[in-house]
Protein backbone atom coordinates (compact mmCIF):
# COMPACT_ATOMS: atom_id res chain seq x y z
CA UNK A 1 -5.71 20.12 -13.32
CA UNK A 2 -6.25 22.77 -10.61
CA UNK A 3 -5.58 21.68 -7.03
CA UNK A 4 -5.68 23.62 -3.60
CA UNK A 5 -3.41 22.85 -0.70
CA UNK A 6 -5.55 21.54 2.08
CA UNK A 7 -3.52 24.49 4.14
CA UNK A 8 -5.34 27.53 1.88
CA UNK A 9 -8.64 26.10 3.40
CA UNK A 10 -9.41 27.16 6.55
CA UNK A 11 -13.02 25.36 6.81
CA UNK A 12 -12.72 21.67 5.56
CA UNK A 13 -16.07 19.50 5.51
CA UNK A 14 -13.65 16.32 5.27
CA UNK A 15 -10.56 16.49 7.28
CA UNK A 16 -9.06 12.89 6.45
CA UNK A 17 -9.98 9.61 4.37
CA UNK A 18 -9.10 6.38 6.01
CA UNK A 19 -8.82 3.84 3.61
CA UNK A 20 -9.27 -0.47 5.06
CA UNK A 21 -6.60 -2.97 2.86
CA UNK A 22 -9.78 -4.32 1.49
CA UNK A 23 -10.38 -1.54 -0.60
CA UNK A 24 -6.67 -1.53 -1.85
CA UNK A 25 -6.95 -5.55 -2.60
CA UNK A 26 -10.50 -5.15 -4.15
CA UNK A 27 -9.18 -2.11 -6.61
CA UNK A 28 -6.04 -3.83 -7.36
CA UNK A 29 -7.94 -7.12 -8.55
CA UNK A 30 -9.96 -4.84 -10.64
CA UNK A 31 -6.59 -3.46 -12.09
CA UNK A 32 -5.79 -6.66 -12.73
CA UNK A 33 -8.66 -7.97 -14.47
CA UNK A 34 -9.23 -5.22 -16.77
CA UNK A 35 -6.19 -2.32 -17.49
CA UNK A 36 -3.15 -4.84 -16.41
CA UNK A 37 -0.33 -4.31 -19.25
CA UNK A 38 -2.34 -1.15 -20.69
CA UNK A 39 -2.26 2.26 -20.38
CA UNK A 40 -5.84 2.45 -19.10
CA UNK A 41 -7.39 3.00 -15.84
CA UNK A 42 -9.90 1.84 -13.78
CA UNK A 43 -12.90 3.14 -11.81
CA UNK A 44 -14.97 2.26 -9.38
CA UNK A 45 -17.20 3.44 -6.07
CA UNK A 46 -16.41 3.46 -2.65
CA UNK A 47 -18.47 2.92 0.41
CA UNK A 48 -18.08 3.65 3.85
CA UNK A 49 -19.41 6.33 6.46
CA UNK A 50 -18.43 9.79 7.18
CA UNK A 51 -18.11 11.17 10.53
CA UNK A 52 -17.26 14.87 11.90
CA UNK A 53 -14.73 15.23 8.76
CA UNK A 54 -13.43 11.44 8.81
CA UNK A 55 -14.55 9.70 5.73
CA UNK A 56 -13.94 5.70 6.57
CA UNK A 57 -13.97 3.70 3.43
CA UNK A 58 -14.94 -0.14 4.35
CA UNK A 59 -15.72 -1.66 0.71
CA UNK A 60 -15.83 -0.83 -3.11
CA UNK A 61 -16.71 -2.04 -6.32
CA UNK A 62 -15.78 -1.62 -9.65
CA UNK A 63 -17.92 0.25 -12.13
CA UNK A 64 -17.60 -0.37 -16.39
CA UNK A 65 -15.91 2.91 -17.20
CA UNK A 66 -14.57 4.15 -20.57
CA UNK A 67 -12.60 7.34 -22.08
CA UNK A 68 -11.35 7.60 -25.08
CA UNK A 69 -7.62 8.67 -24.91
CA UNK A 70 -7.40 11.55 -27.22
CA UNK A 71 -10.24 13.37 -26.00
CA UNK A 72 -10.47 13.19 -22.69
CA UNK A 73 -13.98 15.06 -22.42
CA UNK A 74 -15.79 12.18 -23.80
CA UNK A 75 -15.72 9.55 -21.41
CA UNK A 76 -18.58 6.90 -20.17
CA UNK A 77 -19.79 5.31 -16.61
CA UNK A 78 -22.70 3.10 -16.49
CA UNK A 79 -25.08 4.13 -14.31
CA UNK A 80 -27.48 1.38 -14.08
CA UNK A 81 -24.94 -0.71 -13.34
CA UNK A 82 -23.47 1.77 -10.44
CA UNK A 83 -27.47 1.78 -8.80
CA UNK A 84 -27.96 -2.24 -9.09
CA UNK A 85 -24.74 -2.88 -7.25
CA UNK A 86 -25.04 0.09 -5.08
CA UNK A 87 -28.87 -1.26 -4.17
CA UNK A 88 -27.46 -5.09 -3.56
CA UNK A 89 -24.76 -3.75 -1.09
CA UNK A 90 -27.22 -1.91 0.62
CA UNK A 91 -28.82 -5.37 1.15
CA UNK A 92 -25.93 -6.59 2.80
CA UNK A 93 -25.08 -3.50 5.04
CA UNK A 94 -27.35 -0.57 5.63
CA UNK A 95 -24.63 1.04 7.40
CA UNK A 96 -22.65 2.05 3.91
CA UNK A 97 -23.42 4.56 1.66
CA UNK A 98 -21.84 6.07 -1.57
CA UNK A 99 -18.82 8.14 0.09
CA UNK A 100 -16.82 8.96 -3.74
CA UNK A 101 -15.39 6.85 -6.09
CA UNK A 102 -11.76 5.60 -6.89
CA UNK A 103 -9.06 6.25 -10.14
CA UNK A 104 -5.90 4.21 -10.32
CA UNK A 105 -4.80 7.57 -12.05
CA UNK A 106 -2.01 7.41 -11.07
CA UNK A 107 -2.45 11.13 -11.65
CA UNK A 108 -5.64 13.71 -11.64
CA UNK A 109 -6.88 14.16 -15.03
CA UNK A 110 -8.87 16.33 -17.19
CA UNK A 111 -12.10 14.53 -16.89
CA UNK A 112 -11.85 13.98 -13.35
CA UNK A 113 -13.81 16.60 -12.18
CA UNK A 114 -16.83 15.62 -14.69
CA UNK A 115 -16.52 12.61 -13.44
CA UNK A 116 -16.73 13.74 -9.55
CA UNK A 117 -19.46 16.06 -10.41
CA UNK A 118 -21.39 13.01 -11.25
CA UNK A 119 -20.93 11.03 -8.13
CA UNK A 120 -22.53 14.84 -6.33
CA UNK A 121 -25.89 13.25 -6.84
CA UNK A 122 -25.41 10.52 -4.14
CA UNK A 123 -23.32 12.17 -1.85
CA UNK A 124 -22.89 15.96 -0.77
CA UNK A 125 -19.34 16.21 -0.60
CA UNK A 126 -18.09 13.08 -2.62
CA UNK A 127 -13.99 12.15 -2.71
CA UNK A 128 -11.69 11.05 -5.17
CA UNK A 129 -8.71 8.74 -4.06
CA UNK A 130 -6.56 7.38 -6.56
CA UNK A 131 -4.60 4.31 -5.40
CA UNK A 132 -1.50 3.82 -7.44
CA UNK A 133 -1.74 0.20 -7.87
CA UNK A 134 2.29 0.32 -9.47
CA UNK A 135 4.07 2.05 -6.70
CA UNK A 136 7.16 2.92 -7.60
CA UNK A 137 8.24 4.47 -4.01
CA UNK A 138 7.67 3.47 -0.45
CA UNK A 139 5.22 4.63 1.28
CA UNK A 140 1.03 5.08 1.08
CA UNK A 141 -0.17 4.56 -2.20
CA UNK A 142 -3.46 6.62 -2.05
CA UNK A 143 -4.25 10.25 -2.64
CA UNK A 144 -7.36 11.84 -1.72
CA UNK A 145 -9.31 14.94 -2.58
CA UNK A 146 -12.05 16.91 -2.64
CA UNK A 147 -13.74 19.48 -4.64
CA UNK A 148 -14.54 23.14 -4.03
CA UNK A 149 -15.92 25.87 -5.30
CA UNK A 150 -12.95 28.44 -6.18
CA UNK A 151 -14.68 32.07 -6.37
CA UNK A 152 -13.03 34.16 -8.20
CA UNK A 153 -11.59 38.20 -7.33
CA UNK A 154 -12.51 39.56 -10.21
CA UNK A 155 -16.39 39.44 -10.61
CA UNK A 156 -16.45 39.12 -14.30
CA UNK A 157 -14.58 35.63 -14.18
CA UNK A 158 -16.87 32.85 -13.53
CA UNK A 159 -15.85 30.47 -10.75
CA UNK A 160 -14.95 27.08 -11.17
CA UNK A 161 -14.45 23.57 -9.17
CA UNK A 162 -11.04 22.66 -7.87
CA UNK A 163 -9.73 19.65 -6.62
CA UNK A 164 -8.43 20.40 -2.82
CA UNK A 165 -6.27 17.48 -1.42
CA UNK A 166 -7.17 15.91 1.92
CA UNK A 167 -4.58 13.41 4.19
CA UNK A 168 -4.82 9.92 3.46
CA UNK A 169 -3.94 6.55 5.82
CA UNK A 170 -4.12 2.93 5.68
CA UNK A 171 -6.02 1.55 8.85
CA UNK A 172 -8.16 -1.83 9.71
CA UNK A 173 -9.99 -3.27 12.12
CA UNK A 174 -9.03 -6.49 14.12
CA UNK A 175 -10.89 -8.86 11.39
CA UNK A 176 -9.68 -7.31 8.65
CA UNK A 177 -6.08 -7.80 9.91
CA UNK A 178 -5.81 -11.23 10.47
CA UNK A 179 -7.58 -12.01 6.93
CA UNK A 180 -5.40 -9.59 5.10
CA UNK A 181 -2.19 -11.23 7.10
CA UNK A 182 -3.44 -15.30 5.83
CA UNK A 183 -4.04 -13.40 2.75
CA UNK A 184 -0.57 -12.35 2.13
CA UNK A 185 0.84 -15.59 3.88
CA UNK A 186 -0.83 -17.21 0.90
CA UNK A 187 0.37 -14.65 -1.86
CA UNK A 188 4.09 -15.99 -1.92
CA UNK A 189 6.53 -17.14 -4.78
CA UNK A 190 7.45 -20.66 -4.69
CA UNK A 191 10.81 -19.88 -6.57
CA UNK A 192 11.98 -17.73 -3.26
CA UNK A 193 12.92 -19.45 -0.37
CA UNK A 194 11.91 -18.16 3.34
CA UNK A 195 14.87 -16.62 4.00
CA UNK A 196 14.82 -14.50 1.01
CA UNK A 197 11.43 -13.57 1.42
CA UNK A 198 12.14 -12.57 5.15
CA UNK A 199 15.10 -10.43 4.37
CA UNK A 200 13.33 -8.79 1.55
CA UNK A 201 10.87 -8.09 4.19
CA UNK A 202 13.39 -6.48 6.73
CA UNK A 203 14.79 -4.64 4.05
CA UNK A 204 11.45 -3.02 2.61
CA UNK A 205 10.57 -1.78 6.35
CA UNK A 206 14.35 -0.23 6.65
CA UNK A 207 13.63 1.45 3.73
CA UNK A 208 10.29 3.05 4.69
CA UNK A 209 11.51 4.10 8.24
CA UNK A 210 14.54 5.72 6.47
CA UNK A 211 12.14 7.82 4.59
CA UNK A 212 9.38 8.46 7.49
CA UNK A 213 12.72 10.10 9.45
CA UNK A 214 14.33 11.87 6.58
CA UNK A 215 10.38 13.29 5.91
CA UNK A 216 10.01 14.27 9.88
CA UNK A 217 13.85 15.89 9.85
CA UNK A 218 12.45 17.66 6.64
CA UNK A 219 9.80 18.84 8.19
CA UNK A 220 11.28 19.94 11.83
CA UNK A 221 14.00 22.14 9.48
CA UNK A 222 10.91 24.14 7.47
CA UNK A 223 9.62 24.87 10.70
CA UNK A 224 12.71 25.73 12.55
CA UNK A 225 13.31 28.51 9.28
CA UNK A 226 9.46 29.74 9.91
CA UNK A 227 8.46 27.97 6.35
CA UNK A 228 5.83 26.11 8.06
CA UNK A 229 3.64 27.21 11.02
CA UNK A 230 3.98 25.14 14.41
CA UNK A 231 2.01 22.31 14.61
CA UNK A 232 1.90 21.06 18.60
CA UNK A 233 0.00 17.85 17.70
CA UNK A 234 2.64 16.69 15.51
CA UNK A 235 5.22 17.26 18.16
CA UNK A 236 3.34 15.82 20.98
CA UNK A 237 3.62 12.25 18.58
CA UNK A 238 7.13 12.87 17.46
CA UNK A 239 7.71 13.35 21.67
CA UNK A 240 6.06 10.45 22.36
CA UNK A 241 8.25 8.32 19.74
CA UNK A 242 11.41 9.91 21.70
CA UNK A 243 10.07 8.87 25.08
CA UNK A 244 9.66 5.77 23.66
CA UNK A 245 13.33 5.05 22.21
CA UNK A 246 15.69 3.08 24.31
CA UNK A 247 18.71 4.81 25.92
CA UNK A 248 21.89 3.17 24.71
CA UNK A 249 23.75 5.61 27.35
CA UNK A 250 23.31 2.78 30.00
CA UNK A 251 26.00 0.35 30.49
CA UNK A 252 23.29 -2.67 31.48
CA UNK A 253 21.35 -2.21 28.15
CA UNK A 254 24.44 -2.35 25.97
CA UNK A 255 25.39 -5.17 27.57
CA UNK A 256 21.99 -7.10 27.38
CA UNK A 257 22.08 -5.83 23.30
CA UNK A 258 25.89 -7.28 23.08
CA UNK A 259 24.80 -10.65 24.62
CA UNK A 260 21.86 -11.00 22.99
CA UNK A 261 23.51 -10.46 19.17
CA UNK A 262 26.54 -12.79 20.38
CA UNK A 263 24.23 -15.49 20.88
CA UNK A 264 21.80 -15.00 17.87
CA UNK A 265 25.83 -15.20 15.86
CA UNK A 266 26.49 -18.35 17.61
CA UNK A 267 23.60 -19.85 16.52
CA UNK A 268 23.75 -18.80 13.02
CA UNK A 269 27.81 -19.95 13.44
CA UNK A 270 26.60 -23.32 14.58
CA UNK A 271 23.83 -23.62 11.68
CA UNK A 272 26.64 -23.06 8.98
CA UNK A 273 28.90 -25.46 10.54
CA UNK A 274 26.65 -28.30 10.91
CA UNK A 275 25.09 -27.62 7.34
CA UNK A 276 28.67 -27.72 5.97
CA UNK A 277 29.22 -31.29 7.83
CA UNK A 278 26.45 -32.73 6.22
CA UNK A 279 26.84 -31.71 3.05
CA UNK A 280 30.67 -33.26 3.36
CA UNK A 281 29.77 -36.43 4.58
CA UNK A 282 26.76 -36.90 1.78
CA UNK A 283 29.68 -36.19 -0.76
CA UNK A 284 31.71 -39.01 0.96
CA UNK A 285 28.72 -41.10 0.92
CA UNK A 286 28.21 -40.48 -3.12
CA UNK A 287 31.32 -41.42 -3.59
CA UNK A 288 31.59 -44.59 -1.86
CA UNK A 289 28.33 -45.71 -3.45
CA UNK A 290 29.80 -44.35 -6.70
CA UNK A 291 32.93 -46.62 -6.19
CA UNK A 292 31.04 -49.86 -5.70
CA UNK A 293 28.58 -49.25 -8.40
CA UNK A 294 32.19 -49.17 -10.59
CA UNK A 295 33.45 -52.41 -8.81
CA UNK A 296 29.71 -54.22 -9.63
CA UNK A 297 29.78 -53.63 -13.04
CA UNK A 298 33.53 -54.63 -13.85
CA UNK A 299 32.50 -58.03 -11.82
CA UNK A 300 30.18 -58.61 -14.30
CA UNK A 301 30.96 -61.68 -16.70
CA UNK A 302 31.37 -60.45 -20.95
CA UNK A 303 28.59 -62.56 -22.42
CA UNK A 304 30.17 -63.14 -26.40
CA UNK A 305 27.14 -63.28 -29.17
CA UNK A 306 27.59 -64.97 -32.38
């Protein structure tokens, strides 16, 4: 599958895709219902609105999709069902129209672009973002693109559509937020205690800032060799996360950091302690009870039976 660096264009009619958590819940779900423990994928449309190269997608729903897995070329979407649902969600909100449609890839494929090609009929510039619903790395688990014309030099070769890939982020509004956060409150394993789940937390989030600073130290080196040109927006945010780290050179904040992790130890120090008492003085209780359980039954008279 052919596919342009976003860079190579200089004129993009979509610029980003912002993609709500409802989407990724909705398309997961779908996953789950249909392809889980398979090899298959799903499909389905998204909605949303586009604006000045910003394509915001809101909702989706899935769409009855098949392809067979040898040839890749023959492959079926049900329309009618695509236009009823498409026709009921207009009922709902006006607002949201056909913006592209969604793969849980978790790759392009061959057929994706006579797939795309299809969704051209309700919108101009249609995009394809495949959520990997099986991440196997940290990070954002959607890829978006869109597809252009390549023209060939040579006039004799016919031109052909290309896939050009377009940046991709996770973002919500206030609503959706606090939902998605009960949501996930919900969504826990019984098996796991608090603790555990917490830490795993912590741990997760260490991990993903560990790779958003080894990708930004990545970055500033390609530009520094002249590998990638100067970009003065990304610096003005990477300044602005500077500006906003503490600084550790001043004797006061060390101090307030020192205090503040002595006491934190104290408490945990205390906890441990007083969870080690009880558990010592429920074994001395067992065993007393244990003891005159022994003494009540060796009171007991020996009734003989003939």
């Amino acid at each position: 599958m052919d596919v342009i660096k976003s860079q190579q264009i200089l004129s993009r009619p979509i610029e980003k895709v912002v993609v709500h958590p409802l989407v990724l819940l909705s398309v997961v779900d779908h996953y789950n219902r249909v392809a889980r423990d398979t090899r298959k994928r799903v499909v389905g449309v998204l909605l949303g609105t586009s604006f000045k190269g910003a394509v915001d997608v809101t909702s989706s729903y899935a769409v009855p999709f098949e392809e067979d897995e040898r040839d890749h070329s023959i492959w079926f979407l049900d329309h009618n069902y695509h236009e009823s649902m498409f026709s009921m969600s207009r009922r709902i909100n006006a607002k949201e129209h056909v913006v592209g449609w969604y793969s849980t890839g978790p790759k392009l494929k061959e057929n994706d672009l006579s797939v795309h090609g299809l969704f051209s009929d309700y919108v101009p510039t249609p995009v394809l973002v495949i959520i990997d619903v099986q991440p196997k790395e940290l990070g954002i688990p959607t890829k978006a693109y869109y597809a252009v014309e390549e023209v060939k030099e040579n006039a004799t070769q016919k031109s052909k559509k290309v896939f050009v890939h377009v940046p991709s982020e996770i973002a919500a509004h206030e609503v959706e937020e606090i939902g998605v956060e009960h949501l996930l409150r919900d969504v826990k394993d019984t098996s796991i205690s608090t603790l555990a789940t917490e830490v795993t937390g912590k741990l997760a989030s260490l991990k993903g800032l560990d790779a958003r600073l080894k990708e930004i130290r990545s970055y500033l080196d390609l530009v520094i060799e002249g590998k990638l040109p100067l970009n003065h927006e990304i610096l003005c945010h990477l300044q602005d996360v500077f500006n906003l780290l503490p600084n550790l050179n001043v004797t006061e904040l060390v101090k307030a950091f020192a205090v503040k992790t002595n006491d934190m130890m104290l408490v945990i120090y205390l906890s441990s302690l007083i969870r080690s008492v009880i558990a010592l003085h429920n074994l001395i209780n067992n065993k007393m009870l244990n003891k005159e359980h022994e003494k009540t039954e060796d009171s007991k008279p020996i009734v003989a039976t003939a």
